[in-house]
C-alpha atoms as a PDB file:
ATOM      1  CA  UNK A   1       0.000   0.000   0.000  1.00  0.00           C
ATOM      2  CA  UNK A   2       1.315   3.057  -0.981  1.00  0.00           C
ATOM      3  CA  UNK A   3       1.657   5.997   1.666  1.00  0.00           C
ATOM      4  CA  UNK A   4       0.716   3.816   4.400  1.00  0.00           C
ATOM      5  CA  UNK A   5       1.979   4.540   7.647  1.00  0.00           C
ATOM      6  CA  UNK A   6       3.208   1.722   9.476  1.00  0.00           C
ATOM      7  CA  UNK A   7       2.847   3.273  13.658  1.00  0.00           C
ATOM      8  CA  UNK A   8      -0.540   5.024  12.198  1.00  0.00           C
ATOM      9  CA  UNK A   9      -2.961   2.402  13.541  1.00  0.00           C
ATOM     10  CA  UNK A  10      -1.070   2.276  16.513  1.00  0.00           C
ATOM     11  CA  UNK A  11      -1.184   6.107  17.248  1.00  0.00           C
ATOM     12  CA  UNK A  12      -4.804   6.004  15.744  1.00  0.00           C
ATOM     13  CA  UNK A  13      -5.811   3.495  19.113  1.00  0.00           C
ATOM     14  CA  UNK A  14      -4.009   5.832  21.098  1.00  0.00           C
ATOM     15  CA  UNK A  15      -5.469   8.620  20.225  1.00  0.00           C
ATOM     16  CA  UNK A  16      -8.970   6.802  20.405  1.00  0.00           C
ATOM     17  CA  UNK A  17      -8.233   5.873  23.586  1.00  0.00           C
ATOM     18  CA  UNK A  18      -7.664   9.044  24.911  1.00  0.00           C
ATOM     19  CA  UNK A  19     -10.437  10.701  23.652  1.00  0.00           C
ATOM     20  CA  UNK A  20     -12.755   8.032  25.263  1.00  0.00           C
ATOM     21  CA  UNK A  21     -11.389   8.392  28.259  1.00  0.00           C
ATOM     22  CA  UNK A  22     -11.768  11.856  28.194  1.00  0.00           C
ATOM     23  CA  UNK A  23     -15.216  11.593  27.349  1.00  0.00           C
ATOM     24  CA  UNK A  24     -15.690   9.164  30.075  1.00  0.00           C
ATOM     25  CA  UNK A  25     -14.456  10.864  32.804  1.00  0.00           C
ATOM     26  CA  UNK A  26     -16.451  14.182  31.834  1.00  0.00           C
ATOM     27  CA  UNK A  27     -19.734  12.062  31.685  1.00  0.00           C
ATOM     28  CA  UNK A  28     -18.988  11.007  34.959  1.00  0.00           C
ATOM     29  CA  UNK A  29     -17.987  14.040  37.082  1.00  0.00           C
ATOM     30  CA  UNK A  30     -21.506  15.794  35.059  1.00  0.00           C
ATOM     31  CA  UNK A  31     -23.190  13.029  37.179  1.00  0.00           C
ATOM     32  CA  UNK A  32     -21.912  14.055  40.305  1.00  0.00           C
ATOM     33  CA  UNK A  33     -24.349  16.164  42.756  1.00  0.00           C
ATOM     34  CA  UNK A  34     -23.242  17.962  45.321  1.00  0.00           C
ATOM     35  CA  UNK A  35     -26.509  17.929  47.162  1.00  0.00           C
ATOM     36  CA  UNK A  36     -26.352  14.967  49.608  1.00  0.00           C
ATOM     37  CA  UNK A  37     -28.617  14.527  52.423  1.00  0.00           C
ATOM     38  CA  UNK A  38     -27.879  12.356  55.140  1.00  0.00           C
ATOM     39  CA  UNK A  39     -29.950  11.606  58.075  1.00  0.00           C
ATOM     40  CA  UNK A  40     -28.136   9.659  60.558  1.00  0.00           C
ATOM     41  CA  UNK A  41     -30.993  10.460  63.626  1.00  0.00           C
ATOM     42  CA  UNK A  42     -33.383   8.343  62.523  1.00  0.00           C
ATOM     43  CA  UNK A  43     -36.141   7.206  64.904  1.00  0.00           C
ATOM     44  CA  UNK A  44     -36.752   3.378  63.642  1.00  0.00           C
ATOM     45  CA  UNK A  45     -35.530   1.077  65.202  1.00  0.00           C
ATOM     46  CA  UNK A  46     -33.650  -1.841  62.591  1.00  0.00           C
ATOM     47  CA  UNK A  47     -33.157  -5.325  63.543  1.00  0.00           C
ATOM     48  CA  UNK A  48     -30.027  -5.435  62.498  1.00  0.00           C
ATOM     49  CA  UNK A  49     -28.787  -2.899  65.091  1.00  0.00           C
ATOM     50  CA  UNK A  50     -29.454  -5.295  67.550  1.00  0.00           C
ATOM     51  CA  UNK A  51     -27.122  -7.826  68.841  1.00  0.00           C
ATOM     52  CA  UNK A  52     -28.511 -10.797  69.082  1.00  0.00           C
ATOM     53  CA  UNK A  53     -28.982 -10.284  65.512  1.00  0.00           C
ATOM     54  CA  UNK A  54     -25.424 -10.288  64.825  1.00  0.00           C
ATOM     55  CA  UNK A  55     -24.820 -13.430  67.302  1.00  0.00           C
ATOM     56  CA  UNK A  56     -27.221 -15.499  65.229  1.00  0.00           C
ATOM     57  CA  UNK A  57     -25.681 -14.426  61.987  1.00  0.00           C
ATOM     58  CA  UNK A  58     -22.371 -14.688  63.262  1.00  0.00           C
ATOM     59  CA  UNK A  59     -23.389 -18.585  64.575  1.00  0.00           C
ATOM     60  CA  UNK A  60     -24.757 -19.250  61.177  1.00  0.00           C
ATOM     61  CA  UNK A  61     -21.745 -18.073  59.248  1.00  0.00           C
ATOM     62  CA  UNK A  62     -19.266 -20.288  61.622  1.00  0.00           C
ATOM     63  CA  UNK A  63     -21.518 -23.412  61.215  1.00  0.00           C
ATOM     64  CA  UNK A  64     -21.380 -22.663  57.255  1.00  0.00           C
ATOM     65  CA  UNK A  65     -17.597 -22.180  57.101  1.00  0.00           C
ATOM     66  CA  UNK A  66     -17.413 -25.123  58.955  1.00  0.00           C
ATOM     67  CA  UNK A  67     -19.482 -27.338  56.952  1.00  0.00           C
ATOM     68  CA  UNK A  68     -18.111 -26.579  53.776  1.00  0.00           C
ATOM     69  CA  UNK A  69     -14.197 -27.002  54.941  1.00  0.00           C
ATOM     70  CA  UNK A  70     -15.187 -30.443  56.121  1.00  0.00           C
ATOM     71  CA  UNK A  71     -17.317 -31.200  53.301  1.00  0.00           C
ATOM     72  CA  UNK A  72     -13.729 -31.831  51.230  1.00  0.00           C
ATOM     73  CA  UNK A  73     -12.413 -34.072  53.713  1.00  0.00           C
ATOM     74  CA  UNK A  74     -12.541 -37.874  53.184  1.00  0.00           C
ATOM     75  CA  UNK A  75     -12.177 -40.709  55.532  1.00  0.00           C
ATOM     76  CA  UNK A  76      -9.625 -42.647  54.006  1.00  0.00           C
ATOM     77  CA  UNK A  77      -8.853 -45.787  55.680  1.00  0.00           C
END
């Protein structure tokens, strides 16, 4: 091919690249608000803020863990 660049597709993909990236960043910091409201007072009372909750959940995960290390293990006699 006659006047063919041979590093043109190469710059070509980088300058693609940057230009995406460009584009995505500015697409993403249009999305940011600055208006956040946070209330951390709330009045209701969640039942996972309790700790017997967390004990129960906490039992359940052990027993899991448990199960599924043993499950691998073979009696081999």
């Amino acid at each position: 091919m006659k006047g063919y660049l041979p590093g043109a597709r190469l710059y070509a993909q980088k300058l693609f690249l940057i230009v995406a990236s460009a584009l995505l960043a500015t697409i993403t910091f249009a999305q940011d608000k600055k208006e956040i409201d946070v209330n951390v007072n709330s009045n209701k009372n969640n039942f996972w803020g309790q700790p017997w909750v967390w004990v129960i959940g906490a039992a359940i995960f052990i027993l899991l863990l448990v199960a599924i290390l043993r499950g691998g293990r073979r009696s081999g006699t």
